[in-house]
Protein backbone atom coordinates (compact mmCIF):
# COMPACT_ATOMS: atom_id res chain seq x y z
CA UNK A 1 23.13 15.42 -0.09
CA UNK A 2 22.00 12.43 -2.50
CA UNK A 3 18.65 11.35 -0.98
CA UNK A 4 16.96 7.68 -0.68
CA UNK A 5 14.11 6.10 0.11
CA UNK A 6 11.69 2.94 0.84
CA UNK A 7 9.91 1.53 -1.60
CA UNK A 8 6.39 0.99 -0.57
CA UNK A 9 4.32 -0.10 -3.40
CA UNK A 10 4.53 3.40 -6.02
CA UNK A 11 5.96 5.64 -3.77
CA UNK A 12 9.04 5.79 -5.31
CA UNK A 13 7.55 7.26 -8.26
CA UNK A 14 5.54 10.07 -5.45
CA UNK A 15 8.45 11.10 -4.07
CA UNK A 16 11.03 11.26 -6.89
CA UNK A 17 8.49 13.92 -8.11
CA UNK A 18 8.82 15.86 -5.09
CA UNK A 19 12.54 15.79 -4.95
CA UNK A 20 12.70 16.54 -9.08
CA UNK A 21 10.73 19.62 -8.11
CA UNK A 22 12.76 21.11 -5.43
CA UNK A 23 16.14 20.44 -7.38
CA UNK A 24 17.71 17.86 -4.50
CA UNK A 25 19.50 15.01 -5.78
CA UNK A 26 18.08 11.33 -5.31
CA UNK A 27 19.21 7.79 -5.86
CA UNK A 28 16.13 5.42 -5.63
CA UNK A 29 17.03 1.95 -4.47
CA UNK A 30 16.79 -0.49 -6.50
CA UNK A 31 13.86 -2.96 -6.94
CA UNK A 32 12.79 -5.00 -4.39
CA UNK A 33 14.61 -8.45 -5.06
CA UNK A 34 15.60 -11.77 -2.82
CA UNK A 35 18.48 -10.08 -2.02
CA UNK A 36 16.90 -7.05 -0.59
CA UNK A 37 15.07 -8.89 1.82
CA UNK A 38 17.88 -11.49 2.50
CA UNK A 39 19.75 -8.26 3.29
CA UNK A 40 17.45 -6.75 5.67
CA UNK A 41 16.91 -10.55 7.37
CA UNK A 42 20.64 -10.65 8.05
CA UNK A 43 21.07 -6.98 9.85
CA UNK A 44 17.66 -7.05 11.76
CA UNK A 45 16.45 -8.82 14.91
CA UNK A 46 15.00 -11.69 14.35
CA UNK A 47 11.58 -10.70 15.41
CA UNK A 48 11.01 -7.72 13.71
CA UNK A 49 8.29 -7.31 11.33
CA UNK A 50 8.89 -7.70 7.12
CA UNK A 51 8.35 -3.90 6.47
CA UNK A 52 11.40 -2.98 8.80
CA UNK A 53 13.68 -5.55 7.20
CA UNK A 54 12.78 -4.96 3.69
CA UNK A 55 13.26 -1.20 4.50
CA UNK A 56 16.88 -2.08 5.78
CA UNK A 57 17.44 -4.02 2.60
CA UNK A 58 16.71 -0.86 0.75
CA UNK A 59 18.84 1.44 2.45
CA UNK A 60 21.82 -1.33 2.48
CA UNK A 61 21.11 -1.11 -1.15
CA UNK A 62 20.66 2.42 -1.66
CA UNK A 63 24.03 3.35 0.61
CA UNK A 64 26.09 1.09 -2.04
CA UNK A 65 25.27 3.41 -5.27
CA UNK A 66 26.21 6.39 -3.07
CA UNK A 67 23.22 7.56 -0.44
CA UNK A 68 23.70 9.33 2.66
CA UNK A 69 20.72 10.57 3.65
CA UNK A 70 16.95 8.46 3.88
CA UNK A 71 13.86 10.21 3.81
CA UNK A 72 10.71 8.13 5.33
CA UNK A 73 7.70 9.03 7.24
CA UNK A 74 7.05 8.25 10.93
CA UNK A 75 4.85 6.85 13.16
CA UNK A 76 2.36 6.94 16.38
CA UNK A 77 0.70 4.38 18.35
CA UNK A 78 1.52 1.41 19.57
CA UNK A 79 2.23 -0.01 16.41
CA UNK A 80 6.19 -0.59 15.72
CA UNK A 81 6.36 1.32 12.93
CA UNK A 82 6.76 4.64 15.19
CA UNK A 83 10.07 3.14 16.69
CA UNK A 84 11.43 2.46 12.57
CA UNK A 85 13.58 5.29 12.25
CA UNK A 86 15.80 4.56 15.84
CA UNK A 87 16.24 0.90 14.88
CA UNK A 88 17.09 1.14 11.59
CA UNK A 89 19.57 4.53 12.56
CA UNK A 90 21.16 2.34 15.04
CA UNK A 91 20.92 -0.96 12.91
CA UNK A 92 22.89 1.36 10.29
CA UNK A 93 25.27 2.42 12.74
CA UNK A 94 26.44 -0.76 13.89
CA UNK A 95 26.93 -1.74 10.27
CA UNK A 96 29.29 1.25 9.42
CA UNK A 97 26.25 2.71 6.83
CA UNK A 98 25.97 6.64 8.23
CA UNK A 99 22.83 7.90 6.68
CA UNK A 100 21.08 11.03 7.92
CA UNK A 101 17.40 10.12 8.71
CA UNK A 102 14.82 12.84 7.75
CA UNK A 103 11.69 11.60 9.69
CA UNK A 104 8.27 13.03 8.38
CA UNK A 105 6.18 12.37 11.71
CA UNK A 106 2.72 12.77 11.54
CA UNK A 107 1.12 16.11 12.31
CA UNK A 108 0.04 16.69 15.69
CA UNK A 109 -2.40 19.54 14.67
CA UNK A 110 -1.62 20.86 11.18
CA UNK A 111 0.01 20.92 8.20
CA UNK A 112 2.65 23.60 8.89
CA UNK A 113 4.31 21.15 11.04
CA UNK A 114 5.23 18.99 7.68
CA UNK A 115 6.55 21.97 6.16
CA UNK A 116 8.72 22.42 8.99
CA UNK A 117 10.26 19.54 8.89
CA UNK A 118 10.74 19.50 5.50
CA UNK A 119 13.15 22.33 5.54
CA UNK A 120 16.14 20.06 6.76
CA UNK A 121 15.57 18.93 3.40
CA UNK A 122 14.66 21.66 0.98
CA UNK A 123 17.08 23.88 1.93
CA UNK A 124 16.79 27.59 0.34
CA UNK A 125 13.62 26.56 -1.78
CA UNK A 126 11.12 28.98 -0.53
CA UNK A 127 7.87 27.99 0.94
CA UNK A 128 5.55 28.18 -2.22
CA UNK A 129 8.29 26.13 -4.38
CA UNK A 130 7.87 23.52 -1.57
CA UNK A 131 4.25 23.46 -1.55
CA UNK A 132 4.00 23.69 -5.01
CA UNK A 133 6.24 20.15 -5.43
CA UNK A 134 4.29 18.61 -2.40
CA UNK A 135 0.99 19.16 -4.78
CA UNK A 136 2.39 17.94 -8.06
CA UNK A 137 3.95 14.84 -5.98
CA UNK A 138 0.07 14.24 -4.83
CA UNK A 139 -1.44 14.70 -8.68
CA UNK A 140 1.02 11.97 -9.29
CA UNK A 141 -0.14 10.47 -6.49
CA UNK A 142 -3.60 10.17 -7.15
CA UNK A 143 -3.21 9.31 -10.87
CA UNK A 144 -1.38 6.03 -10.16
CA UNK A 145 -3.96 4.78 -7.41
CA UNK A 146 -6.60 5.44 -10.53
CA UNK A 147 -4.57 3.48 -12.78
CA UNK A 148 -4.45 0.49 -9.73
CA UNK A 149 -7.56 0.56 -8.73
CA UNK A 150 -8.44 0.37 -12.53
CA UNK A 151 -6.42 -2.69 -12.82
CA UNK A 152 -7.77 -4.46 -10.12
CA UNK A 153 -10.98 -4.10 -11.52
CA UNK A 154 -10.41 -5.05 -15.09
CA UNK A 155 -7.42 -7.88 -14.55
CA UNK A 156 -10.19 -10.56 -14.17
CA UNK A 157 -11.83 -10.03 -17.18
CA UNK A 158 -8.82 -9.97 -19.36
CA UNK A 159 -9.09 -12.63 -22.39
CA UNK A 160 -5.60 -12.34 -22.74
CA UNK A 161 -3.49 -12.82 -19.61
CA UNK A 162 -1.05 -10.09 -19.24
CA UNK A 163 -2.82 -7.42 -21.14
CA UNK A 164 -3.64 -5.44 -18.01
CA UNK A 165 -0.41 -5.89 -16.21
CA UNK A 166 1.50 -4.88 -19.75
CA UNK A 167 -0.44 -1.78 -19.96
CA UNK A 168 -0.05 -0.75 -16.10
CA UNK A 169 3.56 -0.94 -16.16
CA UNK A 170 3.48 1.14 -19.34
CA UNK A 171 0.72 3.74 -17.26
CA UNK A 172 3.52 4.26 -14.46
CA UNK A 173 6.55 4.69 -16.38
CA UNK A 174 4.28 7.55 -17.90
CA UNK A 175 2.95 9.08 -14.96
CA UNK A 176 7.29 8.74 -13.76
CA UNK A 177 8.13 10.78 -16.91
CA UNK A 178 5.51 13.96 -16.63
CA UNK A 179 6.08 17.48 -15.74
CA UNK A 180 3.59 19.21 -15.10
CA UNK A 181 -0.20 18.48 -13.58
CA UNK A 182 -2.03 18.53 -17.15
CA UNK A 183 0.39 16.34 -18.34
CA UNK A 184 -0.35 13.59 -15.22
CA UNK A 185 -4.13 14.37 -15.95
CA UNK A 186 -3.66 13.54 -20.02
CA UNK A 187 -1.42 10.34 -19.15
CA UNK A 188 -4.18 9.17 -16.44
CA UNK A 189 -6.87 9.61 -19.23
CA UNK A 190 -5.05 7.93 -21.86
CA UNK A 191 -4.37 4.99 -19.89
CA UNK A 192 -7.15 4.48 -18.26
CA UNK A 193 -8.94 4.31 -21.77
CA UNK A 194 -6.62 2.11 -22.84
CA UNK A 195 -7.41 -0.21 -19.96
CA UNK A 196 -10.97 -0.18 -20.72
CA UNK A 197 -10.20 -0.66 -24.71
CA UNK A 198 -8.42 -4.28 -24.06
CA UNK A 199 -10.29 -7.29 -24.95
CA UNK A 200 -12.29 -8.50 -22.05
CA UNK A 201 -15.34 -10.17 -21.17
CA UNK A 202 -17.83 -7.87 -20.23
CA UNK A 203 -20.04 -10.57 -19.45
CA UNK A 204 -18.32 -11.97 -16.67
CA UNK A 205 -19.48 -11.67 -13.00
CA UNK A 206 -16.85 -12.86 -10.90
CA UNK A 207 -16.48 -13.00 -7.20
CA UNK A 208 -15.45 -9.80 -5.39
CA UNK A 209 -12.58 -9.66 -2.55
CA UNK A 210 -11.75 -6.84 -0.55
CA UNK A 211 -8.06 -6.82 1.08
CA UNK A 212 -7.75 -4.61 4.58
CA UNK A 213 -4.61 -4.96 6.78
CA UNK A 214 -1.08 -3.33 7.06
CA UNK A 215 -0.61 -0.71 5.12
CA UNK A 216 3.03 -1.87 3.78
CA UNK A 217 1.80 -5.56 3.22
CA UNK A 218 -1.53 -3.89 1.31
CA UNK A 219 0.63 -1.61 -0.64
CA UNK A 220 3.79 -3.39 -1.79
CA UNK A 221 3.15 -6.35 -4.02
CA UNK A 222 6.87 -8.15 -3.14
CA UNK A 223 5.49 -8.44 0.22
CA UNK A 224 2.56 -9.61 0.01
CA UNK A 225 3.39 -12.55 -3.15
CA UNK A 226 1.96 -10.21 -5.64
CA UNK A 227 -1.77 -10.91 -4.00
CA UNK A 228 -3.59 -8.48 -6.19
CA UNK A 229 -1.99 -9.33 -9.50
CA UNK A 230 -2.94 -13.74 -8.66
CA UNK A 231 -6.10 -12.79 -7.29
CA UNK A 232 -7.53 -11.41 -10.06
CA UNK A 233 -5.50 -13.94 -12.29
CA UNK A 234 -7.71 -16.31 -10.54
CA UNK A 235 -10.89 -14.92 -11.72
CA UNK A 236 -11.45 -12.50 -9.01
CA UNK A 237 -12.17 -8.26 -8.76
CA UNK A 238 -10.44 -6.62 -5.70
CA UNK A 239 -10.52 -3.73 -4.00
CA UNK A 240 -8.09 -2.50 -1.36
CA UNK A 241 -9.43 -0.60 1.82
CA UNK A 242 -6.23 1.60 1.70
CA UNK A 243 -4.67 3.76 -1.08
CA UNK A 244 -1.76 5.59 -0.93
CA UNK A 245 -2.78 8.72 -1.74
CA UNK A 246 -5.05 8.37 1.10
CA UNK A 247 -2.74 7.35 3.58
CA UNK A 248 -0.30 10.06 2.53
CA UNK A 249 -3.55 12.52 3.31
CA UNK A 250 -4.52 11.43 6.00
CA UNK A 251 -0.87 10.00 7.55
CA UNK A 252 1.19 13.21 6.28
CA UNK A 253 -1.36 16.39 5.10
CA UNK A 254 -3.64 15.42 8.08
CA UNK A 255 -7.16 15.11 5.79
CA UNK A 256 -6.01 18.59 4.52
CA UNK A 257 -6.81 17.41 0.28
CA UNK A 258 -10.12 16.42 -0.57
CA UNK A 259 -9.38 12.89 -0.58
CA UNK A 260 -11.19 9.90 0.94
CA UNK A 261 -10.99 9.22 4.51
CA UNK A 262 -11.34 6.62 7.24
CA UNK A 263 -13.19 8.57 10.00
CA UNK A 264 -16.45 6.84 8.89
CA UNK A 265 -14.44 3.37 8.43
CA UNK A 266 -13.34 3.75 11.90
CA UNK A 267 -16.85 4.56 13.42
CA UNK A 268 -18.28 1.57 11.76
CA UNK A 269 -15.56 -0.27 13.37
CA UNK A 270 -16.92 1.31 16.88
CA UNK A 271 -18.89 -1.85 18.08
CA UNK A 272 -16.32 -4.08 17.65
CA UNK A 273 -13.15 -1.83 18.57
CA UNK A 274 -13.89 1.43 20.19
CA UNK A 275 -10.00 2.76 20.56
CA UNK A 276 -7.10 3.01 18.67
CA UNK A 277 -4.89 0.02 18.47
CA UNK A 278 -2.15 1.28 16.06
CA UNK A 279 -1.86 1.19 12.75
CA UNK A 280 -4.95 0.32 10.45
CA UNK A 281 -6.31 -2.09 13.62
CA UNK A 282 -9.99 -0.65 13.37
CA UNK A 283 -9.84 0.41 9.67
CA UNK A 284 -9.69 -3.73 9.35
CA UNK A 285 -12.56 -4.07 10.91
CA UNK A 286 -14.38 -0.94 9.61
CA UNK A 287 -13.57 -2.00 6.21
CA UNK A 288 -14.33 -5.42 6.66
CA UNK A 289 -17.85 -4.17 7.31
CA UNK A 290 -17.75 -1.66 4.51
CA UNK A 291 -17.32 -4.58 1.73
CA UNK A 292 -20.01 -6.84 3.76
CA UNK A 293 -22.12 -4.15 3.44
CA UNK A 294 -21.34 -3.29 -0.57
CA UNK A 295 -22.15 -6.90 -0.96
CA UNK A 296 -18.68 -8.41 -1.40
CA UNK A 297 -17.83 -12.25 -1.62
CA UNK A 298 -15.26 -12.25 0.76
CA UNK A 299 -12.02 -9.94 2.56
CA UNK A 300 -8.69 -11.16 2.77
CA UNK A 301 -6.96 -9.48 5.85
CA UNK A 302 -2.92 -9.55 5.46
CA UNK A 303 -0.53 -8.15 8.02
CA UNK A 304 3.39 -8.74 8.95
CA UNK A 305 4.02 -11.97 11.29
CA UNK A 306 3.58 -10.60 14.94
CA UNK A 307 2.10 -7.56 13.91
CA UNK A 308 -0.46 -6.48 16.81
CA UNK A 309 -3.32 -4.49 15.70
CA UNK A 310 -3.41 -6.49 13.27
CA UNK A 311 -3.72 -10.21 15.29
CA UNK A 312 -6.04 -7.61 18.00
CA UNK A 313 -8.08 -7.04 14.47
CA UNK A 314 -8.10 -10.62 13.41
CA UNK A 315 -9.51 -11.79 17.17
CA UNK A 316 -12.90 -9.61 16.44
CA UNK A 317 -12.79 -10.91 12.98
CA UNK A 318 -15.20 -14.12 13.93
CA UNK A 319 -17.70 -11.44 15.03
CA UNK A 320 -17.34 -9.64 12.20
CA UNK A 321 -17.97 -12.76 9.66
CA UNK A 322 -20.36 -13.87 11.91
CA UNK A 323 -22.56 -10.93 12.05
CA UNK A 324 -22.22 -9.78 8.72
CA UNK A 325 -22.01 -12.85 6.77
CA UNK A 326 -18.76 -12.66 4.63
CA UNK A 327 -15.86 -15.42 4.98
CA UNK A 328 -12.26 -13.42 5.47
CA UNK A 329 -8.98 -15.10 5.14
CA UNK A 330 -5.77 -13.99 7.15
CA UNK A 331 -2.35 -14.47 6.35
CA UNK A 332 0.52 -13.11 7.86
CA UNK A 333 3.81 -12.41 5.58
CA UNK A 334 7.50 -12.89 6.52
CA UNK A 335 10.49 -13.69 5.20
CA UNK A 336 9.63 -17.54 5.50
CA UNK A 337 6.55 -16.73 2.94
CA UNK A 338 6.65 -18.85 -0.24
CA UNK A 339 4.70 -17.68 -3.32
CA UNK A 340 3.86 -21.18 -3.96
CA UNK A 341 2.06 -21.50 -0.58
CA UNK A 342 0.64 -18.58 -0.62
CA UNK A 343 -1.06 -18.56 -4.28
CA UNK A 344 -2.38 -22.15 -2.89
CA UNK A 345 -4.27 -20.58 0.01
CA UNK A 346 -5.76 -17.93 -2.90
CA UNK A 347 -7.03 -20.52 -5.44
CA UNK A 348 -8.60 -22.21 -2.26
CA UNK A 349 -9.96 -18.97 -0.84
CA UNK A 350 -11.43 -18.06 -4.52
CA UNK A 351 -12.82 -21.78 -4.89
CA UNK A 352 -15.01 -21.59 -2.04
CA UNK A 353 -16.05 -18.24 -2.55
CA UNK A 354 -17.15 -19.16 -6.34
CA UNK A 355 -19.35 -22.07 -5.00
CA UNK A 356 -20.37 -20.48 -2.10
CA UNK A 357 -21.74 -17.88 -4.42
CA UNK A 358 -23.21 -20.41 -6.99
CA UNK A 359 -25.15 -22.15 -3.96
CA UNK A 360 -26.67 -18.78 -3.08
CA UNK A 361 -27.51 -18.60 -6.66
CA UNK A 362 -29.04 -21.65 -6.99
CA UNK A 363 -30.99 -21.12 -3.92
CA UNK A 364 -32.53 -17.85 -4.64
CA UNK A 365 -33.87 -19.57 -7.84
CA UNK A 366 -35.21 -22.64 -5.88
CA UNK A 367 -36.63 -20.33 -3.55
């Protein structure tokens, strides 16, 4: 068995731990390149969203350097993502590409139900070996989304463009390379103080931008035209309103870690949209409110073309802005997306903000 998997922002790096610690072999795909997504444009229906064609891409990929068997997680709701695994099986099929799918579904009521379906994968590894690997994936986990969040933060106030990104890419081939929890802890520390030792301008006060939407589009930078990296090229801090380490918790260990949640995002969200609408539909919203209320410049809401909780999300969105005073952007990403465009509708996005924010300035010293 020679296991693959998607990428989805640094998962790769997650779940090569956990497969390194239960002794199966892996073959990661490669990078996400034009021909990964021209790749998973030519094999899927036309109107299916980015994630599932970039995911096909990456298991076309994978299946050349010898895969046969994909590991992903699975989904509930009425967003598509639940319906991945039978489309892309039967996608594969029609292709001649036989890969066993191991679907991690979501919990219905606890953890044990993971475990269980694990086992098609871990084979003779005994229960504690399995948990054991699922914990150490996690403290890798964690570390990275420290070192990102870090980033976003600090890439603004960089006097010399690149510095951050340069020392990022170092932090995750680190965190890739450790074996045991201290040693995650020690890289994490190291980096992080590194980060904070670059020369920046600790005088600046730039805008601040939350992103909320999709979780694939928030999480992987090739889908999304690198938003994070530009934005804060651009002068701005941002902040995401999903991790991955918090989506694994809350999508996989069902809130089992002490690791922060969206139950209170959601609530906040109540007024606006009071039931589930798939994927991260009211967590848009609840966020939205969230960075309103932490005194944010703006939100930037991003989501696959056609993908419905988000476009239910952006509907209420008006409200939202309206109510709460913050200017969001949307933009929906397919394959049709042009960095060029896309950076465009950034700079403009920042630009009013930054006045925006000067007027209120200049006001509150008038007044």
């Amino acid at each position: 068995m020679k296991v693959t998997f998607p990428h989805m922002g640094n998962m790769a790096i997650v779940v090569k731990a956990l497969l390194k610690e239960l002794n199966i072999e892996f073959i990661p795909p490669p990078p996400i390149t034009k021909r990964t997504l021209s790749l998973g444009v030519q094999h899927a229906p036309e109107s299916a969203c980015l994630p599932l064609k970039m995911n096909i891409g990456n298991f076309l990929e994978a299946a050349e350097k010898g895969a046969d068997t994909v590991l992903m997680a699975g989904g509930i709701g009425p967003c598509r993502f639940g319906y991945y695994n039978q489309v892309q099986r039967e996608i594969l099929n029609d292709l001649g590409v036989n890969l066993n799918m191991i679907v991690l579904e979501p919990p219905d009521n606890h953890i044990g139900e993971l475990l269980k379906r694990l086992r098609a994968l871990t084979g003779s590894n005994s229960w504690w070996r399995l948990v054991k690997a699922i914990r150490f994936a996690f403290a890798k986990c964690e570390a990275l989304d420290d070192l990102e969040k870090a980033a976003s933060r600090i890439r603004c106030r960089e006097l010399q463009r690149g510095d951050v990104d340069r020392v990022y890419a170092q932090a995750c081939e680190a965190i890739d390379q450790t074996t045991t929890p201290k040693e995650i802890e020690q890289c994490r520390d190291e980096f992080l103080t590194k980060m904070r030792s670059l020369p920046l301008d600790h005088q600046k006060r730039p805008i601040r931008i939350g992103i909320v939407g999709e979780i694939y589009t928030l999480l992987e930078p090739s889908s999304n035209g690198f938003m994070e990296k530009n934005l804060g090229r651009l002068g701005a801090e941002v902040s995401r309103s999903i991790y991955l380490s918090e989506w694994v918790n809350e999508h996989l260990l069902k809130g089992l870690l002490p690791v922060k949640g969206h139950k209170l995002t959601r609530k906040r969200a109540q007024p606006y949209l009071s039931c589930m609408v798939g994927g991260h539909g009211q967590e848009s919203i609840g966020a939205t409110i969230e960075y309103a209320q932490q005194g944010y410049d703006g939100v930037i809401q991003v989501g696959p073309l056609t993908c419905m909780p988000e476009i239910v999300a952006q509907s209420i969105m008006p409200n939202v802005e309206k109510d709460f005073h913050i200017p969001v952007l949307t933009i929906y990403v397919d394959e049709q997306t042009g960095e060029a465009g896309l950076l465009t509708r950034l700079e403009a996005f920042v630009d009013m903000l930054e006045r925006r924010k000067r007027n209120q300035v200049e006001s509150g010293m008038q007044g």
